[in-house]
Structure formats: C-alpha cells, structure tokens
PDB file of N, CA and C in Angstrom:
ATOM      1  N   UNK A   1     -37.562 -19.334  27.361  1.00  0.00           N
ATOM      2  CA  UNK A   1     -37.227 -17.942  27.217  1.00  0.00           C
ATOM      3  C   UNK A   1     -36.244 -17.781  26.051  1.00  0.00           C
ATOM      4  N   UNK A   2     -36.630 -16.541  25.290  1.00  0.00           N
ATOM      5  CA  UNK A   2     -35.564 -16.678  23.979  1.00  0.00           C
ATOM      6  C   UNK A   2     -34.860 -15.422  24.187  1.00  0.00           C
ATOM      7  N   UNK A   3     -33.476 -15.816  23.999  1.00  0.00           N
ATOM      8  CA  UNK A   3     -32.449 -14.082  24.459  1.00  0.00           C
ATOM      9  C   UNK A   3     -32.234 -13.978  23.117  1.00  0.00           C
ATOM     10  N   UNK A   4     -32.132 -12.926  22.633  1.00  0.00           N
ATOM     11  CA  UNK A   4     -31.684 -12.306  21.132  1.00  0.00           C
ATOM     12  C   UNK A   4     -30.373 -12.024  21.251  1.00  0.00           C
ATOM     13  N   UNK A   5     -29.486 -12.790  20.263  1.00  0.00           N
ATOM     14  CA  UNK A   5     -27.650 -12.610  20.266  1.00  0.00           C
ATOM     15  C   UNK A   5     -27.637 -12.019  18.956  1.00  0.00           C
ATOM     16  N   UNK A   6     -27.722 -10.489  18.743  1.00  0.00           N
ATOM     17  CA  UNK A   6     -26.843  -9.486  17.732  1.00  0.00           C
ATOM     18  C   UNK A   6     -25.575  -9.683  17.942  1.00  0.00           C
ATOM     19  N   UNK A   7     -24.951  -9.890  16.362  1.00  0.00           N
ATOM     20  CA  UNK A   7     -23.622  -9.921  16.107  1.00  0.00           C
ATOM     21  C   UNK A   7     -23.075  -8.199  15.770  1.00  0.00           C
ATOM     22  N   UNK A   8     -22.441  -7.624  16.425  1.00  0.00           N
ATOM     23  CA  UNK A   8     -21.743  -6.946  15.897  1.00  0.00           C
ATOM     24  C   UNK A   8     -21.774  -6.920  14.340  1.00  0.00           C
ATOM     25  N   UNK A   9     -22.144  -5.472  13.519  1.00  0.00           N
ATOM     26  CA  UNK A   9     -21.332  -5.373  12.020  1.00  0.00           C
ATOM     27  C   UNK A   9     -20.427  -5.308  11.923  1.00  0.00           C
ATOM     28  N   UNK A  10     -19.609  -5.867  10.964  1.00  0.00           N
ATOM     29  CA  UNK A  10     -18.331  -5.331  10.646  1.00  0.00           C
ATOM     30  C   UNK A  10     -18.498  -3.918   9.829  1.00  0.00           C
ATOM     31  N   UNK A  11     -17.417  -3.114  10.488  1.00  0.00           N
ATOM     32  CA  UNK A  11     -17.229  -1.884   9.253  1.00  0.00           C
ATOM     33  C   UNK A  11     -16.109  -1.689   8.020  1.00  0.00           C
ATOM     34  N   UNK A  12     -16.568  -2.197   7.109  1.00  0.00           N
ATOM     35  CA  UNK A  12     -15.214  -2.409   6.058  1.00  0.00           C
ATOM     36  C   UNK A  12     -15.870  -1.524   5.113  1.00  0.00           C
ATOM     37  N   UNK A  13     -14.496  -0.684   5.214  1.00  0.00           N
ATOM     38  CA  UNK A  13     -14.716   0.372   4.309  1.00  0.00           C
ATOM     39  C   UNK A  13     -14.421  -0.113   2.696  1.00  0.00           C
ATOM     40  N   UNK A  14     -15.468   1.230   2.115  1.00  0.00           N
ATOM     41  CA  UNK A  14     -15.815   0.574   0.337  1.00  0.00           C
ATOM     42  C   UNK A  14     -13.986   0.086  -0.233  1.00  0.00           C
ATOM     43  N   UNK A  15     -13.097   0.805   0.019  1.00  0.00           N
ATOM     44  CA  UNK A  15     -11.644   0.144  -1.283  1.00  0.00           C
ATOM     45  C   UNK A  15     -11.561  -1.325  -0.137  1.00  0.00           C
ATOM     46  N   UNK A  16     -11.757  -1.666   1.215  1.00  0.00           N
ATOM     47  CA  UNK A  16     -11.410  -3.126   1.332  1.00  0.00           C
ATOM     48  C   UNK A  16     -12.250  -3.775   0.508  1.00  0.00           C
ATOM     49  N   UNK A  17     -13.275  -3.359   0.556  1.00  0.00           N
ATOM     50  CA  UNK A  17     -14.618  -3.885  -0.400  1.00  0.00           C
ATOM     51  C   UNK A  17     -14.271  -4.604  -2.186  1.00  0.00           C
ATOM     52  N   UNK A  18     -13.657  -2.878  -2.527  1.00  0.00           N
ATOM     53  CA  UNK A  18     -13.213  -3.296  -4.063  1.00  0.00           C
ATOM     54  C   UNK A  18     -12.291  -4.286  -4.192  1.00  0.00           C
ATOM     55  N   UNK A  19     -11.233  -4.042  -3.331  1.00  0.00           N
ATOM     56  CA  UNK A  19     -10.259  -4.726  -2.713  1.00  0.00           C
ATOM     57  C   UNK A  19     -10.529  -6.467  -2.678  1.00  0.00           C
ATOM     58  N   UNK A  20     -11.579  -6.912  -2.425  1.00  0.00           N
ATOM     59  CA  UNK A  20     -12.181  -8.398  -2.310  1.00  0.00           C
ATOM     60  C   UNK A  20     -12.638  -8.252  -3.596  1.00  0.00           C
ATOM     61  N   UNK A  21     -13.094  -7.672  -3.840  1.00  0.00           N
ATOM     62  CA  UNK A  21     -14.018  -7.940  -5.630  1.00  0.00           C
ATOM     63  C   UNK A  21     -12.745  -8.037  -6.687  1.00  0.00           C
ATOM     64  N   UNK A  22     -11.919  -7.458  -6.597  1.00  0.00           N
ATOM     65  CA  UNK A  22     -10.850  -7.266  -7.017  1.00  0.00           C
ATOM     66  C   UNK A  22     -10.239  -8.730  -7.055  1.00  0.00           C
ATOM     67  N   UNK A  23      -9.797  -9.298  -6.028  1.00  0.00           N
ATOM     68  CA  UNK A  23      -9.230 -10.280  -5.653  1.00  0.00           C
ATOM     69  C   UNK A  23     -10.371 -11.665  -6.703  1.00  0.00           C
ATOM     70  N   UNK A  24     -11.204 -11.160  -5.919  1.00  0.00           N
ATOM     71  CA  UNK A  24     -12.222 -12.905  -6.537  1.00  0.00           C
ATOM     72  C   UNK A  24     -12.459 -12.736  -8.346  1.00  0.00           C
ATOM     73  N   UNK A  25     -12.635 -11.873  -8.598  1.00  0.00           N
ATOM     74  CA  UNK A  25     -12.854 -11.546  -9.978  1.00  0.00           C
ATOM     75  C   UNK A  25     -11.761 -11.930 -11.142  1.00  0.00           C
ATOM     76  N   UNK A  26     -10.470 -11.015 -10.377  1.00  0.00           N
ATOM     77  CA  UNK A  26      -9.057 -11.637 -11.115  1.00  0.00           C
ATOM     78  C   UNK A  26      -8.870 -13.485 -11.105  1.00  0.00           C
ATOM     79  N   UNK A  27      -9.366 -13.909  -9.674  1.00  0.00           N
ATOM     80  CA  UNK A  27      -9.183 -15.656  -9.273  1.00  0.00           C
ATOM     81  C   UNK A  27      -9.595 -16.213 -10.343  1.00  0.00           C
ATOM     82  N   UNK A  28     -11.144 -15.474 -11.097  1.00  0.00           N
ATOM     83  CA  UNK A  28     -11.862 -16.162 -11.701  1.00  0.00           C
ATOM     84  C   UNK A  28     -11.831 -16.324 -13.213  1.00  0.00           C
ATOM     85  N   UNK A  29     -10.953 -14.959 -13.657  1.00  0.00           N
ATOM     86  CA  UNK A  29     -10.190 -14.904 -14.810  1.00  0.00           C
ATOM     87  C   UNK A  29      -9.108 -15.460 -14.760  1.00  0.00           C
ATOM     88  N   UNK A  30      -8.758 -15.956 -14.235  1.00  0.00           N
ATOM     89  CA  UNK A  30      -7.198 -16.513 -13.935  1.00  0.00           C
ATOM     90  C   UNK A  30      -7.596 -18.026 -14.044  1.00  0.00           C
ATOM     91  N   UNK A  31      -8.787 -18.922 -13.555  1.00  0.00           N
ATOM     92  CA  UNK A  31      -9.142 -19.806 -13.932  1.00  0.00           C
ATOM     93  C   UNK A  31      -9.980 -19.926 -15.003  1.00  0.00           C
ATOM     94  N   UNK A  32     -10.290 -19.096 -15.298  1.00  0.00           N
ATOM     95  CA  UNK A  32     -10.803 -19.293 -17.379  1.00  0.00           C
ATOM     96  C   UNK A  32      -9.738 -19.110 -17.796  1.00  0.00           C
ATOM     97  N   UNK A  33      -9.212 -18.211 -17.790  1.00  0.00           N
ATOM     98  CA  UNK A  33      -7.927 -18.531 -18.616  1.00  0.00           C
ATOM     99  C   UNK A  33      -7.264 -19.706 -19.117  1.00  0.00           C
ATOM    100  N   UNK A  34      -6.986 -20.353 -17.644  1.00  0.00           N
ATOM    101  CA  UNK A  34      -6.531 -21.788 -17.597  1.00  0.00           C
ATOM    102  C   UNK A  34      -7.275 -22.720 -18.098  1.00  0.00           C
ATOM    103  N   UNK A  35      -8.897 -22.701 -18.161  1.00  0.00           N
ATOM    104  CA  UNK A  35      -9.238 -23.609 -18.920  1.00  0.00           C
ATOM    105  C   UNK A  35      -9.472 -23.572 -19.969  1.00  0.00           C
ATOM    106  N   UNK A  36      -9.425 -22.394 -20.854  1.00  0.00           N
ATOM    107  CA  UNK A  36      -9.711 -22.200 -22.160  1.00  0.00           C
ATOM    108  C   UNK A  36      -7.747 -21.998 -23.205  1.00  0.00           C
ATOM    109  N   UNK A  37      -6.940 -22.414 -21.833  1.00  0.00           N
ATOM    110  CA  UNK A  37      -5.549 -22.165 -22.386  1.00  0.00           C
ATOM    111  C   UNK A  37      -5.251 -21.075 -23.286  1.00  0.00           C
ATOM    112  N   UNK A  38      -5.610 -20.022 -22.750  1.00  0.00           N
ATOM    113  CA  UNK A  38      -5.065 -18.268 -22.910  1.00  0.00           C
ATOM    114  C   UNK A  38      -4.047 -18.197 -21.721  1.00  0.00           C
ATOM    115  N   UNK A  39      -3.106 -17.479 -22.052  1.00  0.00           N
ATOM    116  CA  UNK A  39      -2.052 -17.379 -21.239  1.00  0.00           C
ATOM    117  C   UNK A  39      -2.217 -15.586 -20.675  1.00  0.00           C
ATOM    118  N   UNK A  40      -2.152 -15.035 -21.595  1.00  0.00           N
ATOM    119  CA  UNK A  40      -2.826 -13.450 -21.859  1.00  0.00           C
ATOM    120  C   UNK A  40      -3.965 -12.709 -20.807  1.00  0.00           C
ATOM    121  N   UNK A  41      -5.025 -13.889 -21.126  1.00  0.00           N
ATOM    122  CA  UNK A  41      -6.357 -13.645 -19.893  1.00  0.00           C
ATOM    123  C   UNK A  41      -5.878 -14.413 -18.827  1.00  0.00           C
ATOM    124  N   UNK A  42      -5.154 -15.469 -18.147  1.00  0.00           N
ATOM    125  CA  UNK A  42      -4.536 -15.505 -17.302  1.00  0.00           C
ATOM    126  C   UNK A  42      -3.469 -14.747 -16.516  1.00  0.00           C
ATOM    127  N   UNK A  43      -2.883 -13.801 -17.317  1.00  0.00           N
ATOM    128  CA  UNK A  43      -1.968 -13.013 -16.622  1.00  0.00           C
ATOM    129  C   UNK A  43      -3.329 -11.750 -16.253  1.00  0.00           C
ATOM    130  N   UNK A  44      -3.669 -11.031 -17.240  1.00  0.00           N
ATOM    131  CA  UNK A  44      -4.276 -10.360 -16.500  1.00  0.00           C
ATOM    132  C   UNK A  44      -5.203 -10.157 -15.683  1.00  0.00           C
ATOM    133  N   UNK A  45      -5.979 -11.871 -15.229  1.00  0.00           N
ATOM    134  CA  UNK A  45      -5.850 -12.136 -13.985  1.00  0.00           C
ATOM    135  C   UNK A  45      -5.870 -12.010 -12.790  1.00  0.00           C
ATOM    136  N   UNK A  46      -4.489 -12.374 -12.950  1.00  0.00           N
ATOM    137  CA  UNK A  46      -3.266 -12.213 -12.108  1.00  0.00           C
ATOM    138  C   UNK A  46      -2.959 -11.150 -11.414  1.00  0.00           C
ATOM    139  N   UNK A  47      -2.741 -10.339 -12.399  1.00  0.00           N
ATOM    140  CA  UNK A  47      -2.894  -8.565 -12.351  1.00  0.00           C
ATOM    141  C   UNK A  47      -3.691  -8.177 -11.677  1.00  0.00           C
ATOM    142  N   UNK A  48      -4.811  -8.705 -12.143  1.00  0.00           N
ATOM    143  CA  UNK A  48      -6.082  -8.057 -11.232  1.00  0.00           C
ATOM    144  C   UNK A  48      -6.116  -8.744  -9.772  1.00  0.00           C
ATOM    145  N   UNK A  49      -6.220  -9.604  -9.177  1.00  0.00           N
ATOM    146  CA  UNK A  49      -6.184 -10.610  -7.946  1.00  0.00           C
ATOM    147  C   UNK A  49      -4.884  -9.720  -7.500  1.00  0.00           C
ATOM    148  N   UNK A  50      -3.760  -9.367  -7.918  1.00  0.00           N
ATOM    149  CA  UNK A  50      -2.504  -9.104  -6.924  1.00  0.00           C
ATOM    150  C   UNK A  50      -3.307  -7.957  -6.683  1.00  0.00           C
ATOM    151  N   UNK A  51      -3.249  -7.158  -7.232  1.00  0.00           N
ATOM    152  CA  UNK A  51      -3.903  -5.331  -7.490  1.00  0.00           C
ATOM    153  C   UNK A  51      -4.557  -5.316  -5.829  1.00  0.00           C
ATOM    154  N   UNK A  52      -5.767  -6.310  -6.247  1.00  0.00           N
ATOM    155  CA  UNK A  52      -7.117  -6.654  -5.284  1.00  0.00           C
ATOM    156  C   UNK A  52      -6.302  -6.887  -3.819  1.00  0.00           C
ATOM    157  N   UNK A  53      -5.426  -7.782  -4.033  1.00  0.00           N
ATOM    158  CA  UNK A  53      -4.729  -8.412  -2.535  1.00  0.00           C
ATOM    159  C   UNK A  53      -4.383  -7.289  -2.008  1.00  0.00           C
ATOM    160  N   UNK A  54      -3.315  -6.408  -3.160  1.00  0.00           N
ATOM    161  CA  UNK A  54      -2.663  -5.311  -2.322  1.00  0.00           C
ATOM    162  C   UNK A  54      -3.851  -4.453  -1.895  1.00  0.00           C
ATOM    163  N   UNK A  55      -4.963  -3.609  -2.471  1.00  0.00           N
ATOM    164  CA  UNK A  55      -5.783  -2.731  -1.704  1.00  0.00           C
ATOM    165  C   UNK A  55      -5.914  -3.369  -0.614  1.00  0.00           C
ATOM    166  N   UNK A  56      -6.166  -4.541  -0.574  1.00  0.00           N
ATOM    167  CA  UNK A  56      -7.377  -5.446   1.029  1.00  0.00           C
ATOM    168  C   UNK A  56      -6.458  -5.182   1.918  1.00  0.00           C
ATOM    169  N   UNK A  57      -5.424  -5.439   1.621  1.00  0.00           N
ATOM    170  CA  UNK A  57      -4.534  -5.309   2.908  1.00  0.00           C
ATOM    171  C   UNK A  57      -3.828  -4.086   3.607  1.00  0.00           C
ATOM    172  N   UNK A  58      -3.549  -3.093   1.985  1.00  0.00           N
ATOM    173  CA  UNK A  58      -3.002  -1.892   2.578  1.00  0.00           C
ATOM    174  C   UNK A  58      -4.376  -1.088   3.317  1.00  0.00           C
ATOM    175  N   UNK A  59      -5.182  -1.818   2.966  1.00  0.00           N
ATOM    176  CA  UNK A  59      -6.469  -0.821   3.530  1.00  0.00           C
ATOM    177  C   UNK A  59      -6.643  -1.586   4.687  1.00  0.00           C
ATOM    178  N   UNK A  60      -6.495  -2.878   5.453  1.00  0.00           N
ATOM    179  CA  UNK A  60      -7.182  -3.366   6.354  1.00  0.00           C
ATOM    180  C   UNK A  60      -5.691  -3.017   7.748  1.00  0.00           C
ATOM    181  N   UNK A  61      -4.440  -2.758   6.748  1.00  0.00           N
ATOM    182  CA  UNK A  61      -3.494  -2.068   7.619  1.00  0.00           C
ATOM    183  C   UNK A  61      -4.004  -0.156   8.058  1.00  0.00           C
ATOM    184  N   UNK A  62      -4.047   0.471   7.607  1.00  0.00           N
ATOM    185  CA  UNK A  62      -4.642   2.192   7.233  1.00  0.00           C
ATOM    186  C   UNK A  62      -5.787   1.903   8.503  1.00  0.00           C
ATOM    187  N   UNK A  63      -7.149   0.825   8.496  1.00  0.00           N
ATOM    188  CA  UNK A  63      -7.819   1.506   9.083  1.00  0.00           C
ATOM    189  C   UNK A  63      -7.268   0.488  10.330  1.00  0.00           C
ATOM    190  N   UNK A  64      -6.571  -0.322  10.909  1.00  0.00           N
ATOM    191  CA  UNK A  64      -6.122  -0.796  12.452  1.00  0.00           C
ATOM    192  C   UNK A  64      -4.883   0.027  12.994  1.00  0.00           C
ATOM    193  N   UNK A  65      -4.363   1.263  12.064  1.00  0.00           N
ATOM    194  CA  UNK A  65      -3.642   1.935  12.688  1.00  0.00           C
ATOM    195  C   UNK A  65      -4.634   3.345  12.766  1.00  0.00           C
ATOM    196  N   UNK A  66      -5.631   3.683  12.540  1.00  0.00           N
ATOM    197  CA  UNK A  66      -6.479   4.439  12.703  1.00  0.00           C
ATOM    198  C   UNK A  66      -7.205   4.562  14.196  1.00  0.00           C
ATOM    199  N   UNK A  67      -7.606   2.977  14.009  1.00  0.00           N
ATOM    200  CA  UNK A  67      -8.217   2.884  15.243  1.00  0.00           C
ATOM    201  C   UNK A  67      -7.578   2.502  16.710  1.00  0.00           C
ATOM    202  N   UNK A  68      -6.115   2.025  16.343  1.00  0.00           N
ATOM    203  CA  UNK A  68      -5.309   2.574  17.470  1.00  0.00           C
ATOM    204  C   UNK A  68      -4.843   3.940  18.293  1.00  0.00           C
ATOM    205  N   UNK A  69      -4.945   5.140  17.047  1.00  0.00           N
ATOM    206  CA  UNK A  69      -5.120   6.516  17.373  1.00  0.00           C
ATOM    207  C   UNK A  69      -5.885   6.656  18.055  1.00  0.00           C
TER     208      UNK A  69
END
C-alpha cells in the first residue's frame, strides 16, 4: 500500500526571496573579487550580501510577528 506524504509549502514572501538572491549573488562577487585580487568588486560584494542578510531577516522577523497577530 502506498500513502502519499505532501510536504507543506513554505510561504516566503518575494523581498525574503530578493533577500537570498541578494545574499548569494554579493557571496559570489565577493569571491571573484578575491580571486581576481580587486579589492573594489570585493567590497561591493560585501555590500550587496550584508544589504541581502539584512532584508532576509528583517523580513523573516515582519512576517513571525504577523503571524503571531
């Protein structure tokens, strides 16, 4: 007998979304940077990945006090 186990979706709204793209994108300029020894495209980066961290989180804080309402 085969039982079907659906996982729950997650609902992550689109800025947590940008929020991760944000994050991995800057990671990935931040390691070219480093290997092509630009200091310049490594900072901004940087910039971009913090930017990214802060949306993911101020947004993944916004919607668990939402859904405590």
């Amino acid at each position: 007998m085969l039982v079907s186990t659906k996982k729950k979706k997650i609902l992550m709204p689109g800025s947590a979304r940008a929020g991760i793209g944000l994050l991995l994108l800057g990671a990935i300029i931040v390691g070219l940077g480093q290997y092509m020894n630009r200091g310049a495209l490594s900072f901004y980066g940087f910039i971009m990945a913090a930017i990214g961290f802060a949306l993911y989180m101020t947004t993944s804080f916004v919607v668990k006090r939402k859904a405590k309402i």
